[in-house]
C-alpha atoms as a PDB file:
ATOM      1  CA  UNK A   1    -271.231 -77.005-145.851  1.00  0.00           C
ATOM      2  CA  UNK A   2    -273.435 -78.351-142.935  1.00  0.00           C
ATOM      3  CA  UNK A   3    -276.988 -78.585-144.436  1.00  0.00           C
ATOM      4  CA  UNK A   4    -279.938 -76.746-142.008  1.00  0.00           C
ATOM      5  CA  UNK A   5    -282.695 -78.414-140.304  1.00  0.00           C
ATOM      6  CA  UNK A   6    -284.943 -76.249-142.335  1.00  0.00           C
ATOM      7  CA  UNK A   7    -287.623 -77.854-144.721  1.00  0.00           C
ATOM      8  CA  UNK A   8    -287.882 -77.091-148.034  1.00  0.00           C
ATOM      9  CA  UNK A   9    -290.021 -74.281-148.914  1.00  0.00           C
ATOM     10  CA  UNK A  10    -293.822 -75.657-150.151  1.00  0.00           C
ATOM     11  CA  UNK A  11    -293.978 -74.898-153.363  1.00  0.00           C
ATOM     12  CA  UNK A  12    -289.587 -75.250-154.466  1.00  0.00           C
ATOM     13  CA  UNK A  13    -289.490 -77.770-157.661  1.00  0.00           C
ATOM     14  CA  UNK A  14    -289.527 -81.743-157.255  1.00  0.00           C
ATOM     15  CA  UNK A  15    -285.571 -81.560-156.876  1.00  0.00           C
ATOM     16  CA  UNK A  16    -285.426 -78.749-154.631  1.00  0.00           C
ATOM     17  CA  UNK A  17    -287.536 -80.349-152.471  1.00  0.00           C
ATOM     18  CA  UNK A  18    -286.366 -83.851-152.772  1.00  0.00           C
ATOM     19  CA  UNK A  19    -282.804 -82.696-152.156  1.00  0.00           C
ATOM     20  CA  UNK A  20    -283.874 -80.495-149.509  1.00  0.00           C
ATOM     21  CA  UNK A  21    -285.879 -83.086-147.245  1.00  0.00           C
ATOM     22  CA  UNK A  22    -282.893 -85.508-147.444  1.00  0.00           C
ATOM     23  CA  UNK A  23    -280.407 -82.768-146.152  1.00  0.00           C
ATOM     24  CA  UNK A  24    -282.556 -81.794-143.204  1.00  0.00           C
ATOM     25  CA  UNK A  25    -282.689 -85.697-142.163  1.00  0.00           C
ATOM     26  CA  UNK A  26    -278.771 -85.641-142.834  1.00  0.00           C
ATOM     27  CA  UNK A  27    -278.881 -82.446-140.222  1.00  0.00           C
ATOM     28  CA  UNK A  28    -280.910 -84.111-137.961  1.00  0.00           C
ATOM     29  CA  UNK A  29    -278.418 -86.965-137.719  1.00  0.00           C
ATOM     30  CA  UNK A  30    -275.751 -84.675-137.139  1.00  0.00           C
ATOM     31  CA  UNK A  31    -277.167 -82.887-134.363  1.00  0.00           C
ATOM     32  CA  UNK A  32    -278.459 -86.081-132.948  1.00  0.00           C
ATOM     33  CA  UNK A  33    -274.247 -86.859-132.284  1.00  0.00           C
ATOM     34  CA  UNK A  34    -273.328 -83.121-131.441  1.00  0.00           C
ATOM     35  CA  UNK A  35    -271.331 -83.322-127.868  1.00  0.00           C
ATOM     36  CA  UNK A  36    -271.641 -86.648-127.662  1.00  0.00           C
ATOM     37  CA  UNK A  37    -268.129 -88.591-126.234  1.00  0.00           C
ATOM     38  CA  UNK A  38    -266.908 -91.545-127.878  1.00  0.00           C
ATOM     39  CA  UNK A  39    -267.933 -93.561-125.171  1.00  0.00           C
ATOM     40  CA  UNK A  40    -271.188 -92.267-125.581  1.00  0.00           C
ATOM     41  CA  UNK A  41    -271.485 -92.726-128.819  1.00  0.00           C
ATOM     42  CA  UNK A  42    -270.494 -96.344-129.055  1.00  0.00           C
ATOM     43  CA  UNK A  43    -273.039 -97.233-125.943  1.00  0.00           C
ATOM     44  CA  UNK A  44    -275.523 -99.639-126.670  1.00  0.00           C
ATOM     45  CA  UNK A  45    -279.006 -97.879-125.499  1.00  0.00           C
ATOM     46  CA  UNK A  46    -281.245-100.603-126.484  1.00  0.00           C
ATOM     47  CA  UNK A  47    -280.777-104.160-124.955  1.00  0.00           C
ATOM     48  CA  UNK A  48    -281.973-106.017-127.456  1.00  0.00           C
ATOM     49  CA  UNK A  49    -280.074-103.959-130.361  1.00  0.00           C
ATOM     50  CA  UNK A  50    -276.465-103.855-129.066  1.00  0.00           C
ATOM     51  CA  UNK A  51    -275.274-102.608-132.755  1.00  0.00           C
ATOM     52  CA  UNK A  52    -277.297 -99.429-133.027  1.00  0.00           C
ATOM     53  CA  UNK A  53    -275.048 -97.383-131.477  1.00  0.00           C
ATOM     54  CA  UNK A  54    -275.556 -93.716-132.244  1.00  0.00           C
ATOM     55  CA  UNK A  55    -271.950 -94.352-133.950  1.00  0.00           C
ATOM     56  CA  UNK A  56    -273.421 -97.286-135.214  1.00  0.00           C
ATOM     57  CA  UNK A  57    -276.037 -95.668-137.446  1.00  0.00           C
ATOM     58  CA  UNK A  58    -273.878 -93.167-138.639  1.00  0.00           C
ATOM     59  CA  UNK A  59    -271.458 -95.895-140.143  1.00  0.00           C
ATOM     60  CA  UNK A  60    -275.090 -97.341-141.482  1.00  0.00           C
ATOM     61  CA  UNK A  61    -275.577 -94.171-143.020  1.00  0.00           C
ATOM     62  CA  UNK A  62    -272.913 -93.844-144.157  1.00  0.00           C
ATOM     63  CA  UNK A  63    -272.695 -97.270-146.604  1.00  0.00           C
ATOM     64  CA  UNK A  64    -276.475 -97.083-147.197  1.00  0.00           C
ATOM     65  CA  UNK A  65    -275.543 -93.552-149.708  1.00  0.00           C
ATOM     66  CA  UNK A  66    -271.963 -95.526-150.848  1.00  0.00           C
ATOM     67  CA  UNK A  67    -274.463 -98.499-151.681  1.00  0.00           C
ATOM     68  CA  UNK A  68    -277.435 -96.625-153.476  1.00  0.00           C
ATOM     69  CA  UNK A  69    -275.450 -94.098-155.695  1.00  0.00           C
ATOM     70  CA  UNK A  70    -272.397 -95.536-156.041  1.00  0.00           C
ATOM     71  CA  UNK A  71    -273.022 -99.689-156.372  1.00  0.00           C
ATOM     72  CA  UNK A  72    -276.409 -99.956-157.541  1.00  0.00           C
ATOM     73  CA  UNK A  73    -276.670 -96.626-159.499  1.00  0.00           C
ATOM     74  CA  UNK A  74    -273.840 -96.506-161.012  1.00  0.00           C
ATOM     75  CA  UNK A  75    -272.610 -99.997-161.304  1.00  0.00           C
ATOM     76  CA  UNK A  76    -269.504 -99.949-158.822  1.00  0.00           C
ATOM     77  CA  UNK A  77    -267.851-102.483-157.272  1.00  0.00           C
ATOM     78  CA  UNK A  78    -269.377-103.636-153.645  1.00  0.00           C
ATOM     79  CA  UNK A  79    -266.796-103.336-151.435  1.00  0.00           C
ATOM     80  CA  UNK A  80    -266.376-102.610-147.457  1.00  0.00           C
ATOM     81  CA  UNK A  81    -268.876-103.318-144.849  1.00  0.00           C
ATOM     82  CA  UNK A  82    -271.898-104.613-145.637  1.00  0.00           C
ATOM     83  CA  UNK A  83    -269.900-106.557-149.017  1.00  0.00           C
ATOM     84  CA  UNK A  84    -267.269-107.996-146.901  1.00  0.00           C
ATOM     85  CA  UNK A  85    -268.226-109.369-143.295  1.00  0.00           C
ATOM     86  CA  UNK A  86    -271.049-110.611-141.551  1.00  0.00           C
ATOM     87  CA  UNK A  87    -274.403-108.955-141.703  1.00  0.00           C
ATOM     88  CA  UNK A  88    -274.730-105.542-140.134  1.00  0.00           C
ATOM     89  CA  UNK A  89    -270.804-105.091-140.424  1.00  0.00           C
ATOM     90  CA  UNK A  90    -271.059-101.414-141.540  1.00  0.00           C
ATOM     91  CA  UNK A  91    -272.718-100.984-138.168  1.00  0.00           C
ATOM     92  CA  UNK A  92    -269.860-102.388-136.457  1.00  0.00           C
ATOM     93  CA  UNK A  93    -267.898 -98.978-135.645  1.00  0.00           C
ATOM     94  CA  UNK A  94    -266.051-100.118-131.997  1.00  0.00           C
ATOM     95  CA  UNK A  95    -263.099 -97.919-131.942  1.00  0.00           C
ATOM     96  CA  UNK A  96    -263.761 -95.209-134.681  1.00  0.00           C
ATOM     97  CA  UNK A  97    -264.154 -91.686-133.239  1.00  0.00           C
ATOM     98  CA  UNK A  98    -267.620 -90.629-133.988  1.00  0.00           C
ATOM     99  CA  UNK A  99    -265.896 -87.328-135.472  1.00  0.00           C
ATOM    100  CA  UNK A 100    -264.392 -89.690-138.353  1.00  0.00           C
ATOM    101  CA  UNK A 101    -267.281 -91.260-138.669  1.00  0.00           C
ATOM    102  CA  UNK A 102    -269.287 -88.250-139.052  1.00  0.00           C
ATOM    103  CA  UNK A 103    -266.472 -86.997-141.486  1.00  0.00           C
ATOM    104  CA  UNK A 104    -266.893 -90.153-143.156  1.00  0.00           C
ATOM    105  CA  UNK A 105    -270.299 -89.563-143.592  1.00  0.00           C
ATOM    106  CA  UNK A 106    -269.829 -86.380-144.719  1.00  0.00           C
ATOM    107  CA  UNK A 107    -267.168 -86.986-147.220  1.00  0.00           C
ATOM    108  CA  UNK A 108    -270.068 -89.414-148.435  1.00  0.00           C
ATOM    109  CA  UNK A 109    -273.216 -87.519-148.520  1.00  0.00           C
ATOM    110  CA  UNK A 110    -271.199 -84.832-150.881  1.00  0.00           C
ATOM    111  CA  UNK A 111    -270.364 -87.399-153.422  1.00  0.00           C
ATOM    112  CA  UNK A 112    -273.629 -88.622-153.027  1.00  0.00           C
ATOM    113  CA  UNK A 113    -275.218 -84.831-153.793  1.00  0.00           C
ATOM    114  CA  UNK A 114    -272.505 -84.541-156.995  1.00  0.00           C
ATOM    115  CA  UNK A 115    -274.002 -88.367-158.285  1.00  0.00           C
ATOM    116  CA  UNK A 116    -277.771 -86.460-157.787  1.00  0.00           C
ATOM    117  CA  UNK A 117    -277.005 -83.106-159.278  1.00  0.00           C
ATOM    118  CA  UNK A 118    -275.697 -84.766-162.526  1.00  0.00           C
ATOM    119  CA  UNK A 119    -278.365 -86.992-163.517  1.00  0.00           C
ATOM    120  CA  UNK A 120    -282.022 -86.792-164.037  1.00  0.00           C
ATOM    121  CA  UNK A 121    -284.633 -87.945-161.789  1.00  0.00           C
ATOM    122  CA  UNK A 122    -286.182 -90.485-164.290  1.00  0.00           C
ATOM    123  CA  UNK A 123    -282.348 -92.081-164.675  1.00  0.00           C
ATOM    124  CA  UNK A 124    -282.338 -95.423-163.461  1.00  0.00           C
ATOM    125  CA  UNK A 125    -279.440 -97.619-161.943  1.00  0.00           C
ATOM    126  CA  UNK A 126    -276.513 -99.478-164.035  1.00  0.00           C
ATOM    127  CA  UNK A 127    -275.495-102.624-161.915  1.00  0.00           C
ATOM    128  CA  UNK A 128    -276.748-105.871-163.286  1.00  0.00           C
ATOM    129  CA  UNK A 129    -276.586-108.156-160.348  1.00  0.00           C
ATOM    130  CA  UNK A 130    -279.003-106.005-158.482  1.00  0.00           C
ATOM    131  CA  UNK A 131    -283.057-105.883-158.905  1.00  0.00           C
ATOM    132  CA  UNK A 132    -283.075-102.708-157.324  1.00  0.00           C
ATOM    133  CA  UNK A 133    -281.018-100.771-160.370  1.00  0.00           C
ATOM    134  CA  UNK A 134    -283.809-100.742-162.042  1.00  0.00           C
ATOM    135  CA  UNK A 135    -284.769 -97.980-159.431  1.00  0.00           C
ATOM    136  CA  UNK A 136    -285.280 -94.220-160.475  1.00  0.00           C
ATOM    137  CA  UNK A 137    -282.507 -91.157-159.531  1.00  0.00           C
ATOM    138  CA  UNK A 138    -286.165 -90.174-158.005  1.00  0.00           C
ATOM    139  CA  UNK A 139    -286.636 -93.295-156.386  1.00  0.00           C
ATOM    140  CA  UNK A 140    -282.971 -93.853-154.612  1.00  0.00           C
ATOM    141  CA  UNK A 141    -283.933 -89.897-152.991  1.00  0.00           C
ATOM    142  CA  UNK A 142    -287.315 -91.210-151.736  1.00  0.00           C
ATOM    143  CA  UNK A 143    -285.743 -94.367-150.277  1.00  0.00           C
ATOM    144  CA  UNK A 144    -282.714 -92.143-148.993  1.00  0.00           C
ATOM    145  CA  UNK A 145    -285.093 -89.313-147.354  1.00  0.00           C
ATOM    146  CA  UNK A 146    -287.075 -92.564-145.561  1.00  0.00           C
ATOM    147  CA  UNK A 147    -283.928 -94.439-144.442  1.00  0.00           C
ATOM    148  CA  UNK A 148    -282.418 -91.310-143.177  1.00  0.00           C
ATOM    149  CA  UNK A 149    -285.492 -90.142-141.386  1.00  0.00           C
ATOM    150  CA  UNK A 150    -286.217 -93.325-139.552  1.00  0.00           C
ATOM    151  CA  UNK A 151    -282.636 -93.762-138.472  1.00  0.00           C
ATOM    152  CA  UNK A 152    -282.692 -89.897-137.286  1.00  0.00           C
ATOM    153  CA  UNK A 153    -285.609 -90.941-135.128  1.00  0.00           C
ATOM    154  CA  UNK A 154    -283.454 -93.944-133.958  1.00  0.00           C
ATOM    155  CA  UNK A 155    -281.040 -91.294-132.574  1.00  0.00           C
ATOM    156  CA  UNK A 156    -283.619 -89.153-131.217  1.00  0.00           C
ATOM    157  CA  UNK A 157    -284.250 -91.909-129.068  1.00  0.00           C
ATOM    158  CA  UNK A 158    -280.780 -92.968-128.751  1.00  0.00           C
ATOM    159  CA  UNK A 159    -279.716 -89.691-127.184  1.00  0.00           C
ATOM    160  CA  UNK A 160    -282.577 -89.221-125.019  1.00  0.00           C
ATOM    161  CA  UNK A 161    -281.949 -92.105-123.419  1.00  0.00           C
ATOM    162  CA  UNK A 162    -277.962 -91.055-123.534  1.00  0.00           C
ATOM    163  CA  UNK A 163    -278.396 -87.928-122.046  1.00  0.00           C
ATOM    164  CA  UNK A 164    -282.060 -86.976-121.861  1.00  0.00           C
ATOM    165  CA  UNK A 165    -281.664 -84.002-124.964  1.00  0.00           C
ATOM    166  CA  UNK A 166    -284.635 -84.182-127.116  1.00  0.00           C
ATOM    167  CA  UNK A 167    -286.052 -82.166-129.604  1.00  0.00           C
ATOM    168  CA  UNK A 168    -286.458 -82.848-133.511  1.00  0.00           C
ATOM    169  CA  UNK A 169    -285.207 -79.334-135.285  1.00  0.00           C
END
């Protein structure tokens, strides 16, 4: 199921509305790559960022969820981009149709959502080689909803400057 670009409604419990925020970013993200062509989606907008791609980001995304929940919350193996490769390798996407990397993604957020639903907000992470498990189930959604926003933002621009379609939801 494709999540809405809908807020959460004001007064819905701290989970509801945690939960909620992060799947409207998650929308926005989607949209953001709606119609776009391969070629479009791999073009480098920005001259001094040639890796944030709108394809980019959504590999980004992507490993940023696989990295939170599944690494540092629940003390998994690091492997893929990001683990193995240079710096910024989960960004490097040349030749993946953006539709696999938006199923990907997908495939991704939902495990991420079935890690969330299971565990309570004051949980914190598992993996000893990383500071950052001492971090919160609360915590990971906050950093989530922020990294997701400001990337969404990044492909408001992105696609403006693509094809001059704006608009935020």
């Amino acid at each position: 199921m494709t999540p809405s670009r809908i807020r959460p409604h004001h007064t819905a419990d701290e989970r509801t509305q945690l939960t909620g925020w992060l799947d409207m970013q998650r929308a926005v993200v989607r949209w953001k790559c709606e119609g776009l062509s391969d070629a479009d989606a791999h073009r480098a907008v920005l001259p001094g960022s040639p890796l944030m791609t709108a394809a980019g980001l959504v590999g980004h995304l992507r490993w940023v969820e696989h990295l939170w929940l599944e690494v540092v919350f629940l003390g998994g193996k690091g492997t893929g981009p990001g683990y193995e490769g240079p710096e910024d390798s989960e960004m490097m996407v040349e030749g993946i149709p953006i539709a696999t990397l938006l199923a990907d993604y997908e495939r991704q957020c939902a495990r991420t959502d079935e890690i969330i639903a299971s565990r309570s907000l004051d949980e914190t992470g598992r993996h000893p080689d990383y500071r950052d498990a001492a971090a919160s189930v609360r915590w990971i959604l906050f950093h989530l909803i922020e990294e997701t926003a400001r990337h969404a933002g990044h492909l408001d621009t992105i696609r403006e400057l693509i094809d001059g379609q704006k608009g935020y939801y």
